[in-house]
Structures are given as structure tokens and as C-alpha cells.
PDB file of N, CA and C in Angstrom:
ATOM      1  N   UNK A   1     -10.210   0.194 -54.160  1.00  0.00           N
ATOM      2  CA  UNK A   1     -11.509   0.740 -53.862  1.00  0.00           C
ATOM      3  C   UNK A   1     -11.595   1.039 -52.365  1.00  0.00           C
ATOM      4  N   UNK A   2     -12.113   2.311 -52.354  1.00  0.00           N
ATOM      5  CA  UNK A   2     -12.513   2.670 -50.669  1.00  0.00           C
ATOM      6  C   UNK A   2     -13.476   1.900 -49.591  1.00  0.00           C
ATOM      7  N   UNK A   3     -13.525   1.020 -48.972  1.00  0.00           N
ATOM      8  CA  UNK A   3     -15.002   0.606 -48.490  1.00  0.00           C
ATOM      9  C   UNK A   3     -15.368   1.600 -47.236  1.00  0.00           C
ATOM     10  N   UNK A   4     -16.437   1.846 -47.649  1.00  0.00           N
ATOM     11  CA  UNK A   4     -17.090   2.798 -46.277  1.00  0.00           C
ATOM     12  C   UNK A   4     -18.549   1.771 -45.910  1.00  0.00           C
ATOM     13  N   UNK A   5     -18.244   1.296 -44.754  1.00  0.00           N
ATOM     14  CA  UNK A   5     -19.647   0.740 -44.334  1.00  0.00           C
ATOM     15  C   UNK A   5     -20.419   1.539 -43.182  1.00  0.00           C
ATOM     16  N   UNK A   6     -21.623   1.802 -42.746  1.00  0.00           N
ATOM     17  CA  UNK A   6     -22.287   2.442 -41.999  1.00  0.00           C
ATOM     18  C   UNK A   6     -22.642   1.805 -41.054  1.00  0.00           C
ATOM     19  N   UNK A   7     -22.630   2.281 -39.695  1.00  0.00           N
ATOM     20  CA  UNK A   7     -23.501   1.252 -38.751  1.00  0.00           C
ATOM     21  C   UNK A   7     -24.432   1.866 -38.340  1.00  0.00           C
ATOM     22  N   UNK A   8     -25.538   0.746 -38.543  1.00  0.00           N
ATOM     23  CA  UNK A   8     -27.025   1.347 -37.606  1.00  0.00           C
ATOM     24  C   UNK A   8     -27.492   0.486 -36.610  1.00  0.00           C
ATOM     25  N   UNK A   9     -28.223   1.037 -36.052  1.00  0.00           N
ATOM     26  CA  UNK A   9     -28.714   0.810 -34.335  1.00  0.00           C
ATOM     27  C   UNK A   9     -30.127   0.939 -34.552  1.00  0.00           C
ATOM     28  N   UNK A  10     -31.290  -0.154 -34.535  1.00  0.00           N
ATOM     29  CA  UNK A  10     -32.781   0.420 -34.830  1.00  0.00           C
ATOM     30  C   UNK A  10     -32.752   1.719 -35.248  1.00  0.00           C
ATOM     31  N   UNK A  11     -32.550   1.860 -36.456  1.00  0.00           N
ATOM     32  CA  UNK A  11     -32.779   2.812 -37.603  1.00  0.00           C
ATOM     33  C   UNK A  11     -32.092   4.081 -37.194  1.00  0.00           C
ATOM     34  N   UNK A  12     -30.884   4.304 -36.200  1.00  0.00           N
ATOM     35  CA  UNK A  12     -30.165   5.149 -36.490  1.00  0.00           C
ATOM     36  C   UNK A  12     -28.723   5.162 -36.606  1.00  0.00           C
ATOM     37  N   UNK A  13     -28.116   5.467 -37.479  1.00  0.00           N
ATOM     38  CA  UNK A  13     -26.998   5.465 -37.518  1.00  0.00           C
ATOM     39  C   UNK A  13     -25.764   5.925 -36.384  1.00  0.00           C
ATOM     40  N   UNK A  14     -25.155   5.244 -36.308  1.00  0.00           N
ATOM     41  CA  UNK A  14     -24.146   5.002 -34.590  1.00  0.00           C
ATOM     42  C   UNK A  14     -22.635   4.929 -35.074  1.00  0.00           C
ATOM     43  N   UNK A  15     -22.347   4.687 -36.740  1.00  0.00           N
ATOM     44  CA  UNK A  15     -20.453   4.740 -36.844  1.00  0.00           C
ATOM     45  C   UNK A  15     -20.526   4.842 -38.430  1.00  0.00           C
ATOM     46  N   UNK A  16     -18.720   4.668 -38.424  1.00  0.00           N
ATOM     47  CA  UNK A  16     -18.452   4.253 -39.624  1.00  0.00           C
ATOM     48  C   UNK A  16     -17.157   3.899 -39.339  1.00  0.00           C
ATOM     49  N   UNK A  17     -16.611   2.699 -40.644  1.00  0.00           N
ATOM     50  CA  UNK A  17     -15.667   2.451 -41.000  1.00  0.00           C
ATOM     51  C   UNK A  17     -15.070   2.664 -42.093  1.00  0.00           C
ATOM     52  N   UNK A  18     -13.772   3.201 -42.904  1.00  0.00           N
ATOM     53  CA  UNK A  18     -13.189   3.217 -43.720  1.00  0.00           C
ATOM     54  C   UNK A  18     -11.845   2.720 -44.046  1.00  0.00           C
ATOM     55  N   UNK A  19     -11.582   2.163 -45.120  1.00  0.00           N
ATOM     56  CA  UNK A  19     -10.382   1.666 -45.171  1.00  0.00           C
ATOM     57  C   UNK A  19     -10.061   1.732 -46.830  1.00  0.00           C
ATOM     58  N   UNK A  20      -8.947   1.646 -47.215  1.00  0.00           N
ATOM     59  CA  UNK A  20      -8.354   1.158 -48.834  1.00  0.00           C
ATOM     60  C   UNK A  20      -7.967   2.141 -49.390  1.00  0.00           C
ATOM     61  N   UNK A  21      -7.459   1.752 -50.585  1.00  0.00           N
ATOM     62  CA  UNK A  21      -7.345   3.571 -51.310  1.00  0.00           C
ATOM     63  C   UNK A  21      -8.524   3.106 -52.898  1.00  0.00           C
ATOM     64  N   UNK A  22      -8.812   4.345 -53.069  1.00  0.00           N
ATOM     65  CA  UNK A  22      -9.803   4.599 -54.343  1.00  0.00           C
ATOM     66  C   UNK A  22      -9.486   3.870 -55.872  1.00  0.00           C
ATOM     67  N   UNK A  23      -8.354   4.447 -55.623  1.00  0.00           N
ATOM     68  CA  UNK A  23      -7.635   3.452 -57.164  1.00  0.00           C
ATOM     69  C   UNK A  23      -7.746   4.366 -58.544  1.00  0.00           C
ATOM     70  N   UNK A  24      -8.670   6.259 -57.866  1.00  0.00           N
ATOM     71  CA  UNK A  24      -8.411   6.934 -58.888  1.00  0.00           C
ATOM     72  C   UNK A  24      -7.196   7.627 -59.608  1.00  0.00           C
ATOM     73  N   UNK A  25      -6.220   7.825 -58.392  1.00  0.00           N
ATOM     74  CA  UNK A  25      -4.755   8.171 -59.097  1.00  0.00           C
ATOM     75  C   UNK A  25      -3.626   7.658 -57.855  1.00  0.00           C
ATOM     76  N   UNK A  26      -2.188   7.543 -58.132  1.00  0.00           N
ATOM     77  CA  UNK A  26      -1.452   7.399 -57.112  1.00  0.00           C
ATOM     78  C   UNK A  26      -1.658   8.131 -55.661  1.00  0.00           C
ATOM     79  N   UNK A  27      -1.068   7.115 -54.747  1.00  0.00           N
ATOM     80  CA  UNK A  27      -1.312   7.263 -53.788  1.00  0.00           C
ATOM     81  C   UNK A  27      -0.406   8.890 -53.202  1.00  0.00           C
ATOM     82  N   UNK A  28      -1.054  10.063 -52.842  1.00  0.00           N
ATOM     83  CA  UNK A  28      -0.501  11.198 -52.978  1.00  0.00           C
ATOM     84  C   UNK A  28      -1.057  12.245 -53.760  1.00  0.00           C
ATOM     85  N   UNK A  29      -1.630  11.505 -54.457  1.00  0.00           N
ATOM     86  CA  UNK A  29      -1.873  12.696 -55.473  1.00  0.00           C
ATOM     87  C   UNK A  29      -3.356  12.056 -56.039  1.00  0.00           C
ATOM     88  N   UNK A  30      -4.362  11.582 -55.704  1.00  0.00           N
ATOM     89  CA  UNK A  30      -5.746  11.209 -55.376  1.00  0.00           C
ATOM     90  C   UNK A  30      -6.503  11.743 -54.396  1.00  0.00           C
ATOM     91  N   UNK A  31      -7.623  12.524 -55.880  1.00  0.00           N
ATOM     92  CA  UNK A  31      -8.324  13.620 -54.969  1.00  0.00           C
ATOM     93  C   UNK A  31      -9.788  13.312 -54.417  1.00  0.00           C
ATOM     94  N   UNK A  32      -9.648  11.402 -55.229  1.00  0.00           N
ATOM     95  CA  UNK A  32     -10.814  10.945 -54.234  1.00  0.00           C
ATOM     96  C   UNK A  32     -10.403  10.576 -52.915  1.00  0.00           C
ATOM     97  N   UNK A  33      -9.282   9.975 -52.672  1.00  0.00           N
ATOM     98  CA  UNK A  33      -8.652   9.460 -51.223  1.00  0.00           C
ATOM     99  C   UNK A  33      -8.738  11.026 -50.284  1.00  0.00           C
ATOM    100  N   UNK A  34      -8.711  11.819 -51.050  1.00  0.00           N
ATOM    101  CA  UNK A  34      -8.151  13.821 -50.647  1.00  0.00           C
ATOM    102  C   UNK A  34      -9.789  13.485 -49.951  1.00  0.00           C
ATOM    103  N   UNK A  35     -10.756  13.885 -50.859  1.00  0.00           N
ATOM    104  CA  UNK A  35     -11.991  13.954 -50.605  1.00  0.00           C
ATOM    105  C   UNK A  35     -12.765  13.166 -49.479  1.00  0.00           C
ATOM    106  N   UNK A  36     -11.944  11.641 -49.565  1.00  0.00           N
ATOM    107  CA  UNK A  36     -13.146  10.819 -48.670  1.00  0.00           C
ATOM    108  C   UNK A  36     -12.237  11.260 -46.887  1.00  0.00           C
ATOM    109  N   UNK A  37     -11.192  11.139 -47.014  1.00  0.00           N
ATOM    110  CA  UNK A  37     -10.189  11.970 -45.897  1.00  0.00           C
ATOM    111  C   UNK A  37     -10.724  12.840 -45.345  1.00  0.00           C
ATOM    112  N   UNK A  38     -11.038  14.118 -45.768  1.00  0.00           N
ATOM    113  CA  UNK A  38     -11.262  15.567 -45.185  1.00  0.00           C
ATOM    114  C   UNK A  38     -12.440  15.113 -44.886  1.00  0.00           C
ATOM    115  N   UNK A  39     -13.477  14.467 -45.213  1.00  0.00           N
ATOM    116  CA  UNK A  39     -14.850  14.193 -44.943  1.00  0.00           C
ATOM    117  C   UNK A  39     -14.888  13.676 -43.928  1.00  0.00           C
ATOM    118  N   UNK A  40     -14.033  12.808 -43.362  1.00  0.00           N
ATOM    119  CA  UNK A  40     -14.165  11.548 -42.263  1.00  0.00           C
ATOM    120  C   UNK A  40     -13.405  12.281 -41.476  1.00  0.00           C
ATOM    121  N   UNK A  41     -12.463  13.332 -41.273  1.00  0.00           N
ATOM    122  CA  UNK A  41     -11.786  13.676 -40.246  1.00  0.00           C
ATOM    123  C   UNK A  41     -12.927  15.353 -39.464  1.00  0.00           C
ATOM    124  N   UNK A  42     -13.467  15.615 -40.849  1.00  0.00           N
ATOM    125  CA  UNK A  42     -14.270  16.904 -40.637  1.00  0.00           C
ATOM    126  C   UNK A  42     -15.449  16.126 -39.795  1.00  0.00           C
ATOM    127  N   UNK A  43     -16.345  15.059 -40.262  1.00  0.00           N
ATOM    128  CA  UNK A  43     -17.458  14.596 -39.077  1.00  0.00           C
ATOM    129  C   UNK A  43     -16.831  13.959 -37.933  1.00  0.00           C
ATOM    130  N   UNK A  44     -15.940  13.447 -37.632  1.00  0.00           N
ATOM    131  CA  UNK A  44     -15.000  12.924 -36.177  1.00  0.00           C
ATOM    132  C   UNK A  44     -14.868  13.974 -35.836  1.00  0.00           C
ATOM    133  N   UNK A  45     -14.424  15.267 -36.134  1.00  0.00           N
ATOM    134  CA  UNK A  45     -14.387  16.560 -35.396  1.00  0.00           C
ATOM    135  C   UNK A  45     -15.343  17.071 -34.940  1.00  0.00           C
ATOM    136  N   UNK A  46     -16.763  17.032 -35.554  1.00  0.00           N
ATOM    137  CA  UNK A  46     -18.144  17.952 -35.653  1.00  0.00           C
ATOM    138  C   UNK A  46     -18.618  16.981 -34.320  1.00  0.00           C
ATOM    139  N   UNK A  47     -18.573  15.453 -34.597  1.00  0.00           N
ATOM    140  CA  UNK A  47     -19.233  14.716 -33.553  1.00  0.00           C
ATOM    141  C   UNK A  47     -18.262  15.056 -32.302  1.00  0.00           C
ATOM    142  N   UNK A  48     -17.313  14.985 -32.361  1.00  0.00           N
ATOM    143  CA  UNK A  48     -16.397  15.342 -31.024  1.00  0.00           C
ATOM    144  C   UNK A  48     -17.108  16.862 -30.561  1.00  0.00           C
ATOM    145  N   UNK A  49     -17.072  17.744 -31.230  1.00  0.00           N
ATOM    146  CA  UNK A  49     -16.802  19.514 -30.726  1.00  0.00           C
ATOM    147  C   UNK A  49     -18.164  19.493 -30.405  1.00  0.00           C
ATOM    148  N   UNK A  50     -19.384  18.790 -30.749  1.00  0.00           N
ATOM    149  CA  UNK A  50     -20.905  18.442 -30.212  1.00  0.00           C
ATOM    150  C   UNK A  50     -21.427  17.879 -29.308  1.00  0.00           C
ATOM    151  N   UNK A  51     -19.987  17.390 -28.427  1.00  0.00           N
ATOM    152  CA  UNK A  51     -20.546  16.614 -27.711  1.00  0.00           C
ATOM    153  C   UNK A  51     -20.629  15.080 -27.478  1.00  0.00           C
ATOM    154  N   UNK A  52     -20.721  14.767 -28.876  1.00  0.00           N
ATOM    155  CA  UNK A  52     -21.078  12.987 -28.811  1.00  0.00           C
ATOM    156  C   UNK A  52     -19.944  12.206 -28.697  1.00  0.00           C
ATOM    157  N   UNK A  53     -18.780  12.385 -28.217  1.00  0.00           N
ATOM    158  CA  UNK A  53     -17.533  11.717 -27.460  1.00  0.00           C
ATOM    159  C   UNK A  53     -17.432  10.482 -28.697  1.00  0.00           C
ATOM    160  N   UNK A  54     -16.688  10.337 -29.259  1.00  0.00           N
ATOM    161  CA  UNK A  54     -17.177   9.343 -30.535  1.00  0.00           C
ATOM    162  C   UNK A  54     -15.790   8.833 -30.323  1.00  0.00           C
ATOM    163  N   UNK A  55     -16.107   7.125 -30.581  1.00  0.00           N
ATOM    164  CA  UNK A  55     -14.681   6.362 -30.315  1.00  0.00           C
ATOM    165  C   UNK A  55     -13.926   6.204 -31.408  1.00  0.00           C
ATOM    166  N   UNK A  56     -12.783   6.350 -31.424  1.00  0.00           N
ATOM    167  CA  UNK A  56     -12.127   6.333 -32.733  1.00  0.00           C
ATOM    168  C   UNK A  56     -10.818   5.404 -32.846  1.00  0.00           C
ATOM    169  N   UNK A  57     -10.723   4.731 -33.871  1.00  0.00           N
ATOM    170  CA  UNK A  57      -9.788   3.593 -34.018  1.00  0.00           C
ATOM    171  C   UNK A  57      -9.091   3.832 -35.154  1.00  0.00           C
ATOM    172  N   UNK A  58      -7.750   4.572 -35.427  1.00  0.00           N
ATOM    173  CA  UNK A  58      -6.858   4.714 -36.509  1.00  0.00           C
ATOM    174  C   UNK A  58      -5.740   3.521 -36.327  1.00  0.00           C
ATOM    175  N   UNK A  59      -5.697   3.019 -37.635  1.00  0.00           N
ATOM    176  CA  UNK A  59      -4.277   2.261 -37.772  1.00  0.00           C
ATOM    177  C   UNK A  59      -4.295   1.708 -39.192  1.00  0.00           C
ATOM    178  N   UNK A  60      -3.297   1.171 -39.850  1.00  0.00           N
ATOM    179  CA  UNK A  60      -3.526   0.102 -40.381  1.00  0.00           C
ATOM    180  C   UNK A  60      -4.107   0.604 -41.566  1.00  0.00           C
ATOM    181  N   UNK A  61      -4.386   2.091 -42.681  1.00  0.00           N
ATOM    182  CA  UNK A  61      -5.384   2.000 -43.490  1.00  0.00           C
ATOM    183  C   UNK A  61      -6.475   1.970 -42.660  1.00  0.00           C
ATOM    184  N   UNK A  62      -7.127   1.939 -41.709  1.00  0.00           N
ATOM    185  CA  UNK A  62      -8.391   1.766 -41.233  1.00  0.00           C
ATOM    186  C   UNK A  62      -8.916   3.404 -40.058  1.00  0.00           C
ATOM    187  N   UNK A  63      -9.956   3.475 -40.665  1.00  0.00           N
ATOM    188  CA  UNK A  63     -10.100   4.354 -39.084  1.00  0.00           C
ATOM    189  C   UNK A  63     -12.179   4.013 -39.183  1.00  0.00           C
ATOM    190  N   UNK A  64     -11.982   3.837 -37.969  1.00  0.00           N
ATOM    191  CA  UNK A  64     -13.449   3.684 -37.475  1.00  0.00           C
ATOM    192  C   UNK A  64     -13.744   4.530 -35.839  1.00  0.00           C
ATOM    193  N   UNK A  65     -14.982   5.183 -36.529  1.00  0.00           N
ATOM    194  CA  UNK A  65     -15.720   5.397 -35.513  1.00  0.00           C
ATOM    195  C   UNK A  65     -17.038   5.194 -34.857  1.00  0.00           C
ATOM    196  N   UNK A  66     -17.489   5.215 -33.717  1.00  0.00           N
ATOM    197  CA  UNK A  66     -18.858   5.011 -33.188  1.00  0.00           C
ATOM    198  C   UNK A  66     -19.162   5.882 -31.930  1.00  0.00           C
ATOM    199  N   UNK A  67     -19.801   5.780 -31.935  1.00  0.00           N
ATOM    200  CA  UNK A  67     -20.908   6.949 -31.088  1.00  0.00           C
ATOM    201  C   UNK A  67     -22.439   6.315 -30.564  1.00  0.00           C
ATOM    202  N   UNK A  68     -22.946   7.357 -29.445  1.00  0.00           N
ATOM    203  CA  UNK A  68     -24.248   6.106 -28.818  1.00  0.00           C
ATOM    204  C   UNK A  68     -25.068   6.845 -29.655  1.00  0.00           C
ATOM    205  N   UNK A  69     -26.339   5.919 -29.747  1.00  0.00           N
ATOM    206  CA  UNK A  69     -27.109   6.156 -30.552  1.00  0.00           C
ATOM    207  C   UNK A  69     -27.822   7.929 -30.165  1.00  0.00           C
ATOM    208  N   UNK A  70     -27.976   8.668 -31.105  1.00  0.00           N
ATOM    209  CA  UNK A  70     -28.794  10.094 -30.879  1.00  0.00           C
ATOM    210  C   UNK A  70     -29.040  10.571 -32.200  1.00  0.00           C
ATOM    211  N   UNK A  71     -29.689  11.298 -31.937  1.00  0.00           N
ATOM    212  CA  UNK A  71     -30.508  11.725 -33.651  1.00  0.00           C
ATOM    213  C   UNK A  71     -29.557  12.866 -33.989  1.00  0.00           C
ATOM    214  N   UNK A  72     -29.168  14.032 -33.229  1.00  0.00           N
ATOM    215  CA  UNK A  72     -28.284  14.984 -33.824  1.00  0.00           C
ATOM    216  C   UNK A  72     -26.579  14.064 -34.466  1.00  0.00           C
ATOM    217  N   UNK A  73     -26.136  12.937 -33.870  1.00  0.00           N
ATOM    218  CA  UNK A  73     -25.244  12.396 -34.266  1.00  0.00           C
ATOM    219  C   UNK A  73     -25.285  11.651 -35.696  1.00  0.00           C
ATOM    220  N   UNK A  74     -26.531  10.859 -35.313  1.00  0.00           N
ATOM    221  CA  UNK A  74     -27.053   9.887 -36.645  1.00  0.00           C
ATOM    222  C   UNK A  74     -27.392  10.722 -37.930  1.00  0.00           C
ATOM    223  N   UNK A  75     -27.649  12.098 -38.246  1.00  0.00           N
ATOM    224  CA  UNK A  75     -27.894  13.110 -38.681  1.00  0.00           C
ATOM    225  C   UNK A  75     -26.494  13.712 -39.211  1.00  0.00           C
ATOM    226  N   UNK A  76     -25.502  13.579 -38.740  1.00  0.00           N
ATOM    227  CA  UNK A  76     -24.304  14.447 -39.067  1.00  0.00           C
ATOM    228  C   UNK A  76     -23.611  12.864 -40.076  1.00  0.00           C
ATOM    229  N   UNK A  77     -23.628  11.537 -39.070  1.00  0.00           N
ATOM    230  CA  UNK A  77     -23.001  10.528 -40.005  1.00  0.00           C
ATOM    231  C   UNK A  77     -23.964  10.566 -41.247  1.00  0.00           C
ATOM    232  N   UNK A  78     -25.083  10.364 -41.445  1.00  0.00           N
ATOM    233  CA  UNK A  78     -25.917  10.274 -42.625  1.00  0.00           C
ATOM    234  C   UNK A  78     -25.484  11.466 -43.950  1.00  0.00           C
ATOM    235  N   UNK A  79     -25.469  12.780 -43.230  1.00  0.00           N
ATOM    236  CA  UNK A  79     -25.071  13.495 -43.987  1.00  0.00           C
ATOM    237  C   UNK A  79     -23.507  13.443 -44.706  1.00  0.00           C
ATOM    238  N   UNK A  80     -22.399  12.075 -43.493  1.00  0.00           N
ATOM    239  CA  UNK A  80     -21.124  12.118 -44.842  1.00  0.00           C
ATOM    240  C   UNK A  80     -21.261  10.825 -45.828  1.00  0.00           C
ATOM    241  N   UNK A  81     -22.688   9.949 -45.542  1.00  0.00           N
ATOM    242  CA  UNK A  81     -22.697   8.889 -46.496  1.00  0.00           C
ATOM    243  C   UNK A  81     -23.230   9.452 -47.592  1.00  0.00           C
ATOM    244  N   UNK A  82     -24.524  10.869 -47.429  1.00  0.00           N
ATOM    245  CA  UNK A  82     -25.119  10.967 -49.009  1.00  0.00           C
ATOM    246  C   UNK A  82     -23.526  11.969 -49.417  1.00  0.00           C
ATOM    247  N   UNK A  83     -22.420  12.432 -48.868  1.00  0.00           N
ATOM    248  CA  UNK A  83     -21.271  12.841 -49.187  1.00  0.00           C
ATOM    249  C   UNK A  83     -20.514  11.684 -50.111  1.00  0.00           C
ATOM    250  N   UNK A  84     -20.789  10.895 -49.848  1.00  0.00           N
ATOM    251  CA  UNK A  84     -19.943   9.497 -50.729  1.00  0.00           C
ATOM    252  C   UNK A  84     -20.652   9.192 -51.988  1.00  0.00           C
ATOM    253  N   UNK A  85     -22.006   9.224 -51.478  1.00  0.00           N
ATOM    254  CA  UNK A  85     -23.193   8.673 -52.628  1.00  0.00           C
ATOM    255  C   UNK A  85     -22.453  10.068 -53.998  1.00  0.00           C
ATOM    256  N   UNK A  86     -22.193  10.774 -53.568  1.00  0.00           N
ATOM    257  CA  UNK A  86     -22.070  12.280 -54.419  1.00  0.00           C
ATOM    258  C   UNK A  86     -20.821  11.614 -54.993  1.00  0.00           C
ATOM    259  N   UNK A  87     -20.156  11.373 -54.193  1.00  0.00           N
ATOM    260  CA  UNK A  87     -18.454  11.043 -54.785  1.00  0.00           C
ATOM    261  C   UNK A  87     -18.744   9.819 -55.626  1.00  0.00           C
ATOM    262  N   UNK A  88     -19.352   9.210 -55.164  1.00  0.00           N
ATOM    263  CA  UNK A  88     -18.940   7.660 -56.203  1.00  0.00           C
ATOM    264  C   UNK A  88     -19.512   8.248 -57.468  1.00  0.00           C
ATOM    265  N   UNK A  89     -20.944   8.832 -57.513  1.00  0.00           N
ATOM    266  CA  UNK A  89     -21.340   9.292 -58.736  1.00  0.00           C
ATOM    267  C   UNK A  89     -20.948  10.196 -59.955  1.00  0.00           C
ATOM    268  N   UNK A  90     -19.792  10.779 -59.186  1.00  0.00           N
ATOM    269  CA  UNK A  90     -18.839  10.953 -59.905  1.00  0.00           C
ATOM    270  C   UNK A  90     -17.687  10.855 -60.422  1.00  0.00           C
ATOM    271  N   UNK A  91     -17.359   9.682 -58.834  1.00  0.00           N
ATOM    272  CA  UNK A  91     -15.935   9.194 -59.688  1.00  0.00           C
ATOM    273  C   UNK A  91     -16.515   7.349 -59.638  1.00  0.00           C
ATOM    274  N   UNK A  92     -17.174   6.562 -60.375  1.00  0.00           N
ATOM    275  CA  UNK A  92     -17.811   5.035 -60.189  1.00  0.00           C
ATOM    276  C   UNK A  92     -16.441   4.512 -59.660  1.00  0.00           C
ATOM    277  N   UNK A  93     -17.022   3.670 -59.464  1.00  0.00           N
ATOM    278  CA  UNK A  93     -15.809   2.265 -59.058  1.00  0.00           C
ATOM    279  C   UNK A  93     -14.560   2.437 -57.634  1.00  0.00           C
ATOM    280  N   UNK A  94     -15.022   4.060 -57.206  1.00  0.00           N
ATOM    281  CA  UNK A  94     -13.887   4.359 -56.439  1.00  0.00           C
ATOM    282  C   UNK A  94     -14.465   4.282 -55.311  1.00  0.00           C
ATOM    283  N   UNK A  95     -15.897   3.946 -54.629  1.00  0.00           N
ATOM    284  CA  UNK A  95     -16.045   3.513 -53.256  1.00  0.00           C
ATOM    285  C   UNK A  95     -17.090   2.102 -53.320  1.00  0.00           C
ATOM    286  N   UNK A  96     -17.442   1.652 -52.031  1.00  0.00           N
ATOM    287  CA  UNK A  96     -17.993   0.387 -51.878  1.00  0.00           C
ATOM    288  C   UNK A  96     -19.055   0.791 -50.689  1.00  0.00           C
ATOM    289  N   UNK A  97     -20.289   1.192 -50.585  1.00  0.00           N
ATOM    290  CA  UNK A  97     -20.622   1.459 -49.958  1.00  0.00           C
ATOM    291  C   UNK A  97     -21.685   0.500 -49.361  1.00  0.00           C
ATOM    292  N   UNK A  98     -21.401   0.014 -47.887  1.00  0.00           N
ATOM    293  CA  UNK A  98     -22.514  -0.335 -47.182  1.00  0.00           C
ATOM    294  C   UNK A  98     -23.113  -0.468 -45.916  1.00  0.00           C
ATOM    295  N   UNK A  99     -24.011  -0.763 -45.479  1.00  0.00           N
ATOM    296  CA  UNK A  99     -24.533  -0.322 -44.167  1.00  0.00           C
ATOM    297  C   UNK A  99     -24.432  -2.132 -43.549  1.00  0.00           C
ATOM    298  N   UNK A 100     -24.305  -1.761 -41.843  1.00  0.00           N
ATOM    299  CA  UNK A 100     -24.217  -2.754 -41.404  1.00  0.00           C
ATOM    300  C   UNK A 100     -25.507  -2.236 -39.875  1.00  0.00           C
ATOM    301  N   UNK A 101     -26.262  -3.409 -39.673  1.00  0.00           N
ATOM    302  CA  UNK A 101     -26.879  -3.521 -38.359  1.00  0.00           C
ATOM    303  C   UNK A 101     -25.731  -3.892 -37.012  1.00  0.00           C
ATOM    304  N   UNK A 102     -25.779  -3.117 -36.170  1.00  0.00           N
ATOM    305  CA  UNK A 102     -25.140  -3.475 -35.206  1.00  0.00           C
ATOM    306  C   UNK A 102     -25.714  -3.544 -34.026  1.00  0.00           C
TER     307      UNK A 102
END
């Protein structure tokens, strides 16, 4: 299972973390791992090319990012969590989604 947790900052969203694989097909050829991928590398790009210098930590299965708190940023992460909410609902059991206060 994928876990994607969210971080918020007095009610705006400031990161995310992801890690695992989905568990819908081998590793390679899983078009939820395909899906949650292009999503997380497409908003690390959008927040970068915008401006919001966003810190990023790849290794390990893991990549996390964060960013200071701003509404055009918190706005672009929000928009790839209801992106997940979409995915799990169609594929169940293949993400873990949750938000963390930071």
C-alpha cells in the first residue's frame, strides 16, 4: 500500500510524503504506482517553476516534500490529495491516506 500523508500548518497545507508500492500489479508494470508517480513529480515541478522553492528528500522508496506556508502552494498540494482521493476510489486498498499537523 502507498502511504501519502499531508502536512498542515494552521489550516494550510505545507508538504507531503510518499512511500511503498500500491500492491495493484508488479512492480513495473503498476499503473497505480505509474499514477501516484507522475502526480508527485508533476506538483514538485509546478511548486518549483512557481516559485515556492520546495524541499525535497528522495531515497529509500521515500520522497518528501515541504514548502513555507502560502495559499497558492497549499492550493496546488490540496489539489494532488483530492488526486489520490480519485485514485483510491478507484483502485481501494491501494493508498493510505493521511494528514499530519506540523
Amino acid at each position: 500500500m502507498i502511504r501519502a500523508e499531508f502536512f498542515e500548518s494552521k489550516g494550510c497545507l505545507v508538504g507531503f510524503s510518499f512511500s511503498g508500492h500500491s500492491g495493484y500489479a508488479e512492480s513495473g508494470s503498476d499503473i497505480v504506482c505509474a499514477a501516484v508517480s507522475s502526480a508527485v513529480q508533476l506538483t514538485a515541478n509546478m511548486l518549483e517553476e512557481f516559485g515556492h522553492s520546495p524541499e525535497l528528500k528522495v531515497g529509500g522508496n521515500v520522497i518528501e516534500c515541504r514548502v513555507r506556508p502560502d495559499d497558492n502552494a497549499s492550493q496546488m498540494i490540496k489539489v494532488l490529495r483530492e488526486h489520490f482521493e480519485s485514485i483510491l476510489e478507484e483502485f481501494p486498498k491501494t493508498i493510505k491516506i493521511t494528514n499530519s499537523e506540523v
